[in-house]
Each structure stands twice: as structure tokens, then as C-alpha cells.
N, C-alpha and C. Protein backbone atom coordinates (compact mmCIF):
# COMPACT_ATOMS: atom_id res chain seq x y z
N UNK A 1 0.83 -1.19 0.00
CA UNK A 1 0.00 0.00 0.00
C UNK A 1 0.87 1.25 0.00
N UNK A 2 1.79 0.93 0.67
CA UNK A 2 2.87 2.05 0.84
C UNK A 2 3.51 2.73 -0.35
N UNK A 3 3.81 1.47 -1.12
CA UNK A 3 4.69 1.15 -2.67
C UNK A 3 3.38 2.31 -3.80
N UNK A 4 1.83 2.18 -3.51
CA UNK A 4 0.95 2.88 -4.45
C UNK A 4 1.22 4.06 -4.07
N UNK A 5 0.95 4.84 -2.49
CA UNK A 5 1.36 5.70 -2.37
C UNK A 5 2.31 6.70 -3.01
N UNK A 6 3.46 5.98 -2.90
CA UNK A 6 4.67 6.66 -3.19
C UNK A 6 4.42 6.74 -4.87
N UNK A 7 4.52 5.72 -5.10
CA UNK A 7 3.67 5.83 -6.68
C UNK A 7 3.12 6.87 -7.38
N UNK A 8 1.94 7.15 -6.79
CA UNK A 8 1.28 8.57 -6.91
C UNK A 8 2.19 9.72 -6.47
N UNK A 9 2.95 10.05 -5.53
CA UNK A 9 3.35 10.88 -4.98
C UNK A 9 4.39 11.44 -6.41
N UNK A 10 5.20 10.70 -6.79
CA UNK A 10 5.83 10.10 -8.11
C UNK A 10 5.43 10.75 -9.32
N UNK A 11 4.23 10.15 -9.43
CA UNK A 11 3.86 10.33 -10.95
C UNK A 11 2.93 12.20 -10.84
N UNK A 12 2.31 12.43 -9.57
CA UNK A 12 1.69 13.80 -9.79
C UNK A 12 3.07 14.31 -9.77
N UNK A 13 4.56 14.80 -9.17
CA UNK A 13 5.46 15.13 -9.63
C UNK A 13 6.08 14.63 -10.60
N UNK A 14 5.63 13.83 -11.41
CA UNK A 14 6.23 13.72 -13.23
C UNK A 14 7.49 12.82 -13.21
N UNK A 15 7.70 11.72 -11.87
CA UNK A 15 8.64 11.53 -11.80
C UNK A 15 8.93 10.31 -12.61
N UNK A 16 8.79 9.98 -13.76
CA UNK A 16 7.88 8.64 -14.14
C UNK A 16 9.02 7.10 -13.75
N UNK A 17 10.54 7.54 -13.98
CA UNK A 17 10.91 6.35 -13.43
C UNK A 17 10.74 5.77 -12.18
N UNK A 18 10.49 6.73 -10.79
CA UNK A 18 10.37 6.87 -9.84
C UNK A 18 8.50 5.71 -9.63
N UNK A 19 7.95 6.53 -10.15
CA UNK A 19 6.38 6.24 -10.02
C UNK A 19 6.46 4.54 -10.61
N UNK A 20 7.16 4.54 -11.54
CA UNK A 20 6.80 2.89 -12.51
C UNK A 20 8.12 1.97 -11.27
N UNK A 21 8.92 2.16 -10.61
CA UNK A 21 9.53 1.68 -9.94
C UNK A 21 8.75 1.27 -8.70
N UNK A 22 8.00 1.86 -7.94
CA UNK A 22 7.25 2.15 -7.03
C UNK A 22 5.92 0.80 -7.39
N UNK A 23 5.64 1.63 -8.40
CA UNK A 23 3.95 0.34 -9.23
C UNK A 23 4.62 -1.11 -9.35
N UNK A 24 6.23 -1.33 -9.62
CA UNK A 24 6.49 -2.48 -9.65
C UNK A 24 6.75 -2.76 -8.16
N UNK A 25 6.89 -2.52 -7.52
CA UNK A 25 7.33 -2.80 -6.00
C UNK A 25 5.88 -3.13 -5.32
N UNK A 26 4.50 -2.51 -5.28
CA UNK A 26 3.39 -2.49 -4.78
C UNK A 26 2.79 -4.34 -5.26
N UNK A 27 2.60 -3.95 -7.22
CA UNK A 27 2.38 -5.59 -7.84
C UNK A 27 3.10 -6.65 -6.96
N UNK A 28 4.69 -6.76 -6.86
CA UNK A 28 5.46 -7.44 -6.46
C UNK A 28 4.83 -7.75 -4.95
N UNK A 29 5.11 -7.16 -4.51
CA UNK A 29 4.57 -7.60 -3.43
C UNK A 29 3.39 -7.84 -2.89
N UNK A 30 2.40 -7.56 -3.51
CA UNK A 30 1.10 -8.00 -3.35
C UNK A 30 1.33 -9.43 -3.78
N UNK A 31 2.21 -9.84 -4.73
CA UNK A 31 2.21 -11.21 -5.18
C UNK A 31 2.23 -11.91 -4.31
N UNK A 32 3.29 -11.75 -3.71
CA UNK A 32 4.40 -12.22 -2.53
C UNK A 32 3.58 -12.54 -1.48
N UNK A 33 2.11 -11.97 -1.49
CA UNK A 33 1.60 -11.91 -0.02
C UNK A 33 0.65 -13.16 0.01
N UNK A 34 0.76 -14.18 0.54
CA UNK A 34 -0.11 -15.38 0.67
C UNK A 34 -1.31 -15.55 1.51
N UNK A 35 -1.68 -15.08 2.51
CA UNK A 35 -1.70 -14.92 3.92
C UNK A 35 -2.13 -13.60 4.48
N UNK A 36 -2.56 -12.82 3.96
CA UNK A 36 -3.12 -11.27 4.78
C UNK A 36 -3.63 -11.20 6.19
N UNK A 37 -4.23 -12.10 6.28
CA UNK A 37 -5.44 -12.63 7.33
C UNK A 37 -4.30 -12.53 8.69
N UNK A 38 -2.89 -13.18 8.73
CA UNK A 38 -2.19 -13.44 9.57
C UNK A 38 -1.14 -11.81 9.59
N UNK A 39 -1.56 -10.62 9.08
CA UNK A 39 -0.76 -9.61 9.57
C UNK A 39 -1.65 -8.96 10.33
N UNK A 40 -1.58 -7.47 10.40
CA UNK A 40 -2.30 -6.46 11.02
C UNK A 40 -3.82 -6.60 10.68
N UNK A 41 -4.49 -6.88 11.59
CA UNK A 41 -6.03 -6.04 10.92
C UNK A 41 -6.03 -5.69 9.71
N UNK A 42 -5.63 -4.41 9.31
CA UNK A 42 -5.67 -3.22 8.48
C UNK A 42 -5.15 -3.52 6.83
N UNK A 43 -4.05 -4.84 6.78
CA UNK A 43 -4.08 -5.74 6.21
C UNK A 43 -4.97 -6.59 5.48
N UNK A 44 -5.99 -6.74 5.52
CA UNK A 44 -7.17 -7.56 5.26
C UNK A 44 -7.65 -6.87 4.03
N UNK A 45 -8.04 -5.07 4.21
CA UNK A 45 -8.19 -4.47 3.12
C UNK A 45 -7.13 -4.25 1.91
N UNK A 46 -6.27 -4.86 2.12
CA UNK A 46 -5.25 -4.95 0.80
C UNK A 46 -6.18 -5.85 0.30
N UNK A 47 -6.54 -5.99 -1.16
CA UNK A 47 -7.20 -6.83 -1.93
C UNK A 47 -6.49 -6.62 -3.65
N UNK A 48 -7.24 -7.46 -4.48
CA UNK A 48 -6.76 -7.58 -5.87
C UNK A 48 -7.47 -5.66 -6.35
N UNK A 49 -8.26 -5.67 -6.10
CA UNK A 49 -9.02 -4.90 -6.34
C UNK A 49 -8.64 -3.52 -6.00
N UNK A 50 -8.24 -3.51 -4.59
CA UNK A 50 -7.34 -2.49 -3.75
C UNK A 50 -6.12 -1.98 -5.06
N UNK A 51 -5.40 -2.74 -5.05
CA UNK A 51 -3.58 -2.73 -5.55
C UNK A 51 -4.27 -2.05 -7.36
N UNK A 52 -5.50 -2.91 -7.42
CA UNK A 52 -5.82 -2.42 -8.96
C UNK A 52 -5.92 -1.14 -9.30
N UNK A 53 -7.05 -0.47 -8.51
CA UNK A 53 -7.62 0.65 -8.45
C UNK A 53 -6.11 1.64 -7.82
N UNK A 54 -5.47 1.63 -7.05
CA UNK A 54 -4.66 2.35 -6.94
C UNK A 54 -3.19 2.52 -7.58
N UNK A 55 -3.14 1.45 -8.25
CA UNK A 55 -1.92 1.23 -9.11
C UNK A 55 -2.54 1.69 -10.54
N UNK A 56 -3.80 1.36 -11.18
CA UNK A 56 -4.55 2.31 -11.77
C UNK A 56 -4.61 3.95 -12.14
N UNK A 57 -4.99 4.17 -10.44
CA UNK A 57 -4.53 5.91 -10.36
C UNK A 57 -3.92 6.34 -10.12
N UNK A 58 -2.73 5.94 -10.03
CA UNK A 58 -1.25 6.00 -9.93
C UNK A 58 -0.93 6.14 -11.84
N UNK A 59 -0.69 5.27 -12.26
CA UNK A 59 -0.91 5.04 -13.35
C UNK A 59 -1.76 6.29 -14.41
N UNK A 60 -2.77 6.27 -13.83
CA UNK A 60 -3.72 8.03 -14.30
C UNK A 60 -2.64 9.15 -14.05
N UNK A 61 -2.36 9.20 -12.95
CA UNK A 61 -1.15 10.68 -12.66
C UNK A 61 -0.18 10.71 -13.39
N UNK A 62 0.65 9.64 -13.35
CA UNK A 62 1.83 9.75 -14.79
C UNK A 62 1.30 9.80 -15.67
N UNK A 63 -0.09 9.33 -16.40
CA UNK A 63 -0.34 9.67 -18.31
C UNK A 63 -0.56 10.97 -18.13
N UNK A 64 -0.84 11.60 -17.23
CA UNK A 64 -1.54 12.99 -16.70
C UNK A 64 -0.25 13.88 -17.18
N UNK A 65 0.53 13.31 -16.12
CA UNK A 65 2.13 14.57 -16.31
C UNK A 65 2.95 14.11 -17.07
N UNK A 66 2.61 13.07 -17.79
CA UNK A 66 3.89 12.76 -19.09
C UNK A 66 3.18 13.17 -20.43
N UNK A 67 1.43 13.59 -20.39
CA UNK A 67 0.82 14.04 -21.38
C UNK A 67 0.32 13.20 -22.91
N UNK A 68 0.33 11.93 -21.85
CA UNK A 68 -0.05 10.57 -22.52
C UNK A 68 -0.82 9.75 -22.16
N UNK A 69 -1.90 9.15 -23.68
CA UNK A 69 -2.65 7.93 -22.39
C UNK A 69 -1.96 6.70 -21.70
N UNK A 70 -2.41 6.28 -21.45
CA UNK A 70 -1.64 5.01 -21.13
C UNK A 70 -2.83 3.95 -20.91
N UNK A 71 -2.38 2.84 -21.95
CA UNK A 71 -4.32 2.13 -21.87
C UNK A 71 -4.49 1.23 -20.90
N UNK A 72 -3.16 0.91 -19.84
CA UNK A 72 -3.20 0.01 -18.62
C UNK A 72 -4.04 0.68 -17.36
N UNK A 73 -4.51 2.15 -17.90
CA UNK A 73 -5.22 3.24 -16.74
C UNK A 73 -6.53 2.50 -16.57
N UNK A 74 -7.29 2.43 -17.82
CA UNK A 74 -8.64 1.75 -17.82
C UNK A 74 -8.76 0.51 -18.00
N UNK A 75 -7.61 -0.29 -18.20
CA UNK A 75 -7.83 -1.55 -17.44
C UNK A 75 -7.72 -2.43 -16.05
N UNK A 76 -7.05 -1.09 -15.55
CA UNK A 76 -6.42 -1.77 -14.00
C UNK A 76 -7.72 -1.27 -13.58
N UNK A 77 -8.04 -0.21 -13.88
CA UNK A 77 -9.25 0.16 -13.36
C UNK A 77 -10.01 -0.21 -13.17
N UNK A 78 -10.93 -0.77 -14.61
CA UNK A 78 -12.05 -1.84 -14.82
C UNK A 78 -11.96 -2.86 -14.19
N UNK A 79 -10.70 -3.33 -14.18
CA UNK A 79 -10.79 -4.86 -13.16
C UNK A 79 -10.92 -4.41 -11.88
N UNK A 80 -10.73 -3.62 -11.37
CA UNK A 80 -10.82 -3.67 -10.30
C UNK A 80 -11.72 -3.35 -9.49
N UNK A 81 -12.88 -2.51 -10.56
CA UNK A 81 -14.03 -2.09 -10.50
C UNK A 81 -15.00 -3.19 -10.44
N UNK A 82 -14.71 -4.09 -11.27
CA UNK A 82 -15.38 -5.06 -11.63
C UNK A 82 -15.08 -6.29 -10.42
N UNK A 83 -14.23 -6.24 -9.54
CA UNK A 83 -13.17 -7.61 -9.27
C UNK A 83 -14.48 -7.93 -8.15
N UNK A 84 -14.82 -9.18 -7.51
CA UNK A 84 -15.19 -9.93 -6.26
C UNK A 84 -14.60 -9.38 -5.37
N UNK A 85 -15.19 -7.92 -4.93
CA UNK A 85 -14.96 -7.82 -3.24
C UNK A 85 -16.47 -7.39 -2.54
N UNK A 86 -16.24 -8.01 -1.56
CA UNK A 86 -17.08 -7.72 -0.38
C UNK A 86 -16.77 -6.17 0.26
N UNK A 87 -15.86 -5.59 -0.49
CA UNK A 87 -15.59 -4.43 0.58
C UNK A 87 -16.00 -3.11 -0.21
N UNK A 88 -16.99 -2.65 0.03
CA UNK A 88 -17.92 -1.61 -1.03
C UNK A 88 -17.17 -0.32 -1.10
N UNK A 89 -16.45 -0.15 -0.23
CA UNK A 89 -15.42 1.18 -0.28
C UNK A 89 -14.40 1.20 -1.59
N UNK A 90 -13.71 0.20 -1.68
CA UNK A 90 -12.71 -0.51 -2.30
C UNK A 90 -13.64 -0.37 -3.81
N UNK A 91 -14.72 -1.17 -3.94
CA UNK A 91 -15.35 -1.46 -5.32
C UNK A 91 -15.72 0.21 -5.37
N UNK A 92 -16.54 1.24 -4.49
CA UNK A 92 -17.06 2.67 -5.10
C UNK A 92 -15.94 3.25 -5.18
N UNK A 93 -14.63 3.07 -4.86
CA UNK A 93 -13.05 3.93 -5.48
C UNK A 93 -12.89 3.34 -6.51
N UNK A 94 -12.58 2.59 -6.65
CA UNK A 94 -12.39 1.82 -8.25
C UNK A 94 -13.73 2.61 -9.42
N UNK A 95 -14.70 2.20 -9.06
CA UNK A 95 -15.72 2.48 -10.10
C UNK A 95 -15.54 3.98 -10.11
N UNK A 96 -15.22 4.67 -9.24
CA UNK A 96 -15.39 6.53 -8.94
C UNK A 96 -14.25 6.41 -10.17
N UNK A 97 -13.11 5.97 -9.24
CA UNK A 97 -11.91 6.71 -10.39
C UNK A 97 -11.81 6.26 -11.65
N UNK A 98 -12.90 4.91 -12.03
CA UNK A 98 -12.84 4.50 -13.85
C UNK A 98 -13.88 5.53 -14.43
N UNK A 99 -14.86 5.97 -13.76
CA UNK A 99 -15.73 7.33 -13.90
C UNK A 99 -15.23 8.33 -14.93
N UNK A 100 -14.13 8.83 -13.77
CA UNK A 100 -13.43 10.00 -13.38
C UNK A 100 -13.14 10.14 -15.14
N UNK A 101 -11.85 8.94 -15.14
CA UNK A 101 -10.66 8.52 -15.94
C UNK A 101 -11.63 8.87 -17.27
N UNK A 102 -12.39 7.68 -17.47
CA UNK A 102 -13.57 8.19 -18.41
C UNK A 102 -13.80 8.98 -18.78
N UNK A 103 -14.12 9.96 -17.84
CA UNK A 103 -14.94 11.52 -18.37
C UNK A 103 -13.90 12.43 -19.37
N UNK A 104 -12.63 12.10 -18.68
CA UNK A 104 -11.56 12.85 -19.00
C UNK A 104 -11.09 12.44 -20.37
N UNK A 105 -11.42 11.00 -20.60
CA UNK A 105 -10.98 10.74 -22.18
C UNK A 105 -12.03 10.86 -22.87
N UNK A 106 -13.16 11.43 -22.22
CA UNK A 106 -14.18 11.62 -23.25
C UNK A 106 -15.00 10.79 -23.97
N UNK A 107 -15.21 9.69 -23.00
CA UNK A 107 -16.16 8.29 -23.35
C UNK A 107 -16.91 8.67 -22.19
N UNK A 108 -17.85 9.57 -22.74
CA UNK A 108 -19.31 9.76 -21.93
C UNK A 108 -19.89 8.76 -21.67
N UNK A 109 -20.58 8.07 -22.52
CA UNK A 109 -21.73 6.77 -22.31
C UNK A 109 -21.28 5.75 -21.12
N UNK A 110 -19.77 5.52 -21.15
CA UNK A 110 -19.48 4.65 -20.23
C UNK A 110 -19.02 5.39 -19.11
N UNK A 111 -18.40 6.18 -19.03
CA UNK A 111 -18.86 6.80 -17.94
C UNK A 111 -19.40 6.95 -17.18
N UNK A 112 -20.71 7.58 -17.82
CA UNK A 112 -22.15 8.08 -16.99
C UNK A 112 -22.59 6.01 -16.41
N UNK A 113 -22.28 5.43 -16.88
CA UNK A 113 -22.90 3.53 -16.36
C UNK A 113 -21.88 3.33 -15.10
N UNK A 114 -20.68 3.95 -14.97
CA UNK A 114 -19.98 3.71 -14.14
C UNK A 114 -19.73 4.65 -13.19
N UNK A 115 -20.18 6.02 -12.96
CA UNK A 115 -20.87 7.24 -12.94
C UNK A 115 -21.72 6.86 -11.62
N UNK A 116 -22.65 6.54 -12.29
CA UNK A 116 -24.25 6.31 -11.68
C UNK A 116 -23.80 4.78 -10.66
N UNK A 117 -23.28 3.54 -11.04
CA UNK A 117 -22.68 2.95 -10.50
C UNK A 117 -22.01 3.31 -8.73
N UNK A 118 -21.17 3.90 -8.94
CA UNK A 118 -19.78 4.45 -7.91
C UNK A 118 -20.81 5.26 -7.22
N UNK A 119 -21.62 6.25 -7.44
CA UNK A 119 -22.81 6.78 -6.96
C UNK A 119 -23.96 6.24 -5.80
N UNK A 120 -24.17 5.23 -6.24
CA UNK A 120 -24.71 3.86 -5.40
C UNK A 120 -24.06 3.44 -4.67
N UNK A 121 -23.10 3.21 -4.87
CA UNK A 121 -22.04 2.25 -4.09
C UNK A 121 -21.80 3.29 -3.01
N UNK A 122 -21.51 4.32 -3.27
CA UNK A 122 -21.14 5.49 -1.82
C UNK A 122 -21.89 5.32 -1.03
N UNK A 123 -23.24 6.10 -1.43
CA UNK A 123 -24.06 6.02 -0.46
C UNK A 123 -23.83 4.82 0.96
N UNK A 124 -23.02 3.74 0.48
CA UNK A 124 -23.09 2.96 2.05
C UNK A 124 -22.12 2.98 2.54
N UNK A 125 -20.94 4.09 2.07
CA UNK A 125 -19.73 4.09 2.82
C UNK A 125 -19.64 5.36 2.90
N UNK A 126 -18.98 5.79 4.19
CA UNK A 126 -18.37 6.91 4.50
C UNK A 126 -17.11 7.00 4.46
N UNK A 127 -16.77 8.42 3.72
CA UNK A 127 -14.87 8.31 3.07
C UNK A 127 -15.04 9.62 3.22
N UNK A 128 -14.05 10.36 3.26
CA UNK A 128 -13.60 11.40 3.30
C UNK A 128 -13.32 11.69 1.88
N UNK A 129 -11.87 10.42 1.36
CA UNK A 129 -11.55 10.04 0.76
C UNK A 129 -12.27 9.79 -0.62
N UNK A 130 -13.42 8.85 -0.44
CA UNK A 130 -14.42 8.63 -1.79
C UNK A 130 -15.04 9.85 -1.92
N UNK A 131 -15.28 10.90 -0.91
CA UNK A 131 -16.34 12.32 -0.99
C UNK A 131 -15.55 13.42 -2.18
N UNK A 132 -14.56 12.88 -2.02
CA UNK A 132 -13.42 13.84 -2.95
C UNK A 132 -13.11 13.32 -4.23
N UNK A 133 -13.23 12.34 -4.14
CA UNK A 133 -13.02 11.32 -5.52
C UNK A 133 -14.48 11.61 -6.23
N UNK A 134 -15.37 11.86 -5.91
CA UNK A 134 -16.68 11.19 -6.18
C UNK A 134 -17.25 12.99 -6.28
N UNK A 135 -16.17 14.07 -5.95
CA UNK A 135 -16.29 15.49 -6.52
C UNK A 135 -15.27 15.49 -7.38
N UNK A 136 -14.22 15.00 -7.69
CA UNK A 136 -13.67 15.18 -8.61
C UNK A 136 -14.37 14.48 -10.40
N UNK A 137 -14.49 13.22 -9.96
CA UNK A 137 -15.18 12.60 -10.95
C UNK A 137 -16.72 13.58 -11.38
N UNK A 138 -17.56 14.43 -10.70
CA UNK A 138 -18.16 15.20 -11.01
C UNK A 138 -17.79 16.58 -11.86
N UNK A 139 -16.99 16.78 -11.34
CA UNK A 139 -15.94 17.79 -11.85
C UNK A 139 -15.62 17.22 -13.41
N UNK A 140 -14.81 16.30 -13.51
CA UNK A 140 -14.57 16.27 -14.82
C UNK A 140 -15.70 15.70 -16.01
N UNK A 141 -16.99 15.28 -15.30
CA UNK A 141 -18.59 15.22 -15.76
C UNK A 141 -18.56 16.55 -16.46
N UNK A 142 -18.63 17.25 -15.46
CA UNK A 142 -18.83 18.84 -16.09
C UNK A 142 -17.96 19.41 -16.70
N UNK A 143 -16.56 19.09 -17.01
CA UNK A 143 -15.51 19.55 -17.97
C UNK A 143 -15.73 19.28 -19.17
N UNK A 144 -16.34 17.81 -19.40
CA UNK A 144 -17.00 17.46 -20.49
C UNK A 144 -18.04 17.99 -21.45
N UNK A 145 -18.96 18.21 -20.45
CA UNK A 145 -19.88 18.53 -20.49
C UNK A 145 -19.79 19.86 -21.45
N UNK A 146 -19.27 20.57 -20.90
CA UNK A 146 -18.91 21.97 -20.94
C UNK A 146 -17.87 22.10 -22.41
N UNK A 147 -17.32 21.24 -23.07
CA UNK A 147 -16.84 21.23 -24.33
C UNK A 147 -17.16 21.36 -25.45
């Protein structure tokens, strides 16, 4: 989790070897991990889905500041949007930020399905976190919009 972090931290400063060094360190070790159940609590919420969605938008920040798409954005995304979790926080970040990602490349239709989606899904979680994601992804609704 640490490894996405830094990731992002990375790629919104443009750092891209830095950021893709980082995304390989997060994958890697998610591999590596057999067993979650037997670390911390807090541990448990690492999921496939987790590492997707944030290695994803990690992934979004460098095409962002290198001024390129990159088509692994909306697939880490989608899967992860899409992936078997029980943990609705995890699935409405994923779906928010394939939204988001969406709006911004200008595939309205799917969007607005994944949009309306991530929308639903909030409503049963409280985030600070998703409240900002889930205004940004509105935000770039209306950037669209507005073209």
C-alpha cells in the first residue's frame, strides 16, 4: 500500500521512473503476499481490487504529467471495478476513479454507467476520501460537459 502511495506521490510530480519503480514494488509484493489474514487487521483491506484501483490511479497521474494515455489506466481500473470484493469502499473507489478517468478521455456513455454505478455504491460508505473522488469525478462530468 505504501509502494501505491509513493507511486502517486511520483507520478503527480512527473517523476515517471520513480512512479513505474514504485507500481512495480506495490504488484510485487502483493504477489508475494499469501496470507493477509495473519498480519495487522488493516491488512485484510489490501485486496486484488485495492492494488488495482490504486496502481490504476497512480498510473492516471503519470499519463496525466507525461501528457499521454496510457491504456493500462482503464484496465487496471475496470478490473478492479469489476473484481469480487465484499468491501464496497474498495469497489465505489475503483468504479469513482474508472468514472473519473472516463470523463476525461471523453467516453461519456461509459462513464455516466460507471458514474451512476460508484454513486450507489457510496451512499453505504463513509470516506472522506471517496467524498473527494466522487467530486472530482463530477468535476470532470462537467468539464465534459462543458466542451
Amino acid at each position: 500500500m505504501l509502494a501505491t502511495v509513493t507511486a502517486q506521490a511520483h507520478a503527480l510530480s512527473g517523476d515517471e521512473r520513480q512512479a513505474t519503480r514504485h507500481l512495480l514494488a506495490a504488484e510485487r509484493t502483493y504477489e508475494r503476499v499469501t496470507d493477509l489474514a495473519s498480519g495487522p487487521a488493516w491488512t485484510a483491506t489490501i485486496t486484488a481490487a485495492k492494488v488495482g484501483s490504486d496502481t490504476g490511479f497512480a498510473l492516471y497521474l503519470l499519463s496525466v504529467a507525461a501528457g499521454r494515455d496510457n491504456p493500462q489506466v482503464v484496465a487496471n481500473l475496470r478490473r478492479a471495478a469489476e473484481a469480487d470484493t465484499a468491501q464496497a469502499r474498495v469497489r465505489a473507489m475503483a468504479t469513482t476513479r474508472l468514472a473519473t478517468v472516463l470523463y476525461r478521455q471523453g467516453e461519456r456513455t461509459e462513464a455516466d454507467h460507471h458514474a451512476a454505478r460508484a454513486t450507489a455504491l457510496a451512499t453505504t460508505v463513509g470516506s472522506a476520501r471517496l467524498a473527494s473522488a466522487l467530486a472530482d469525478m463530477r468535476h470532470a462530468a462537467d468539464a465534459l460537459t462543458a466542451r
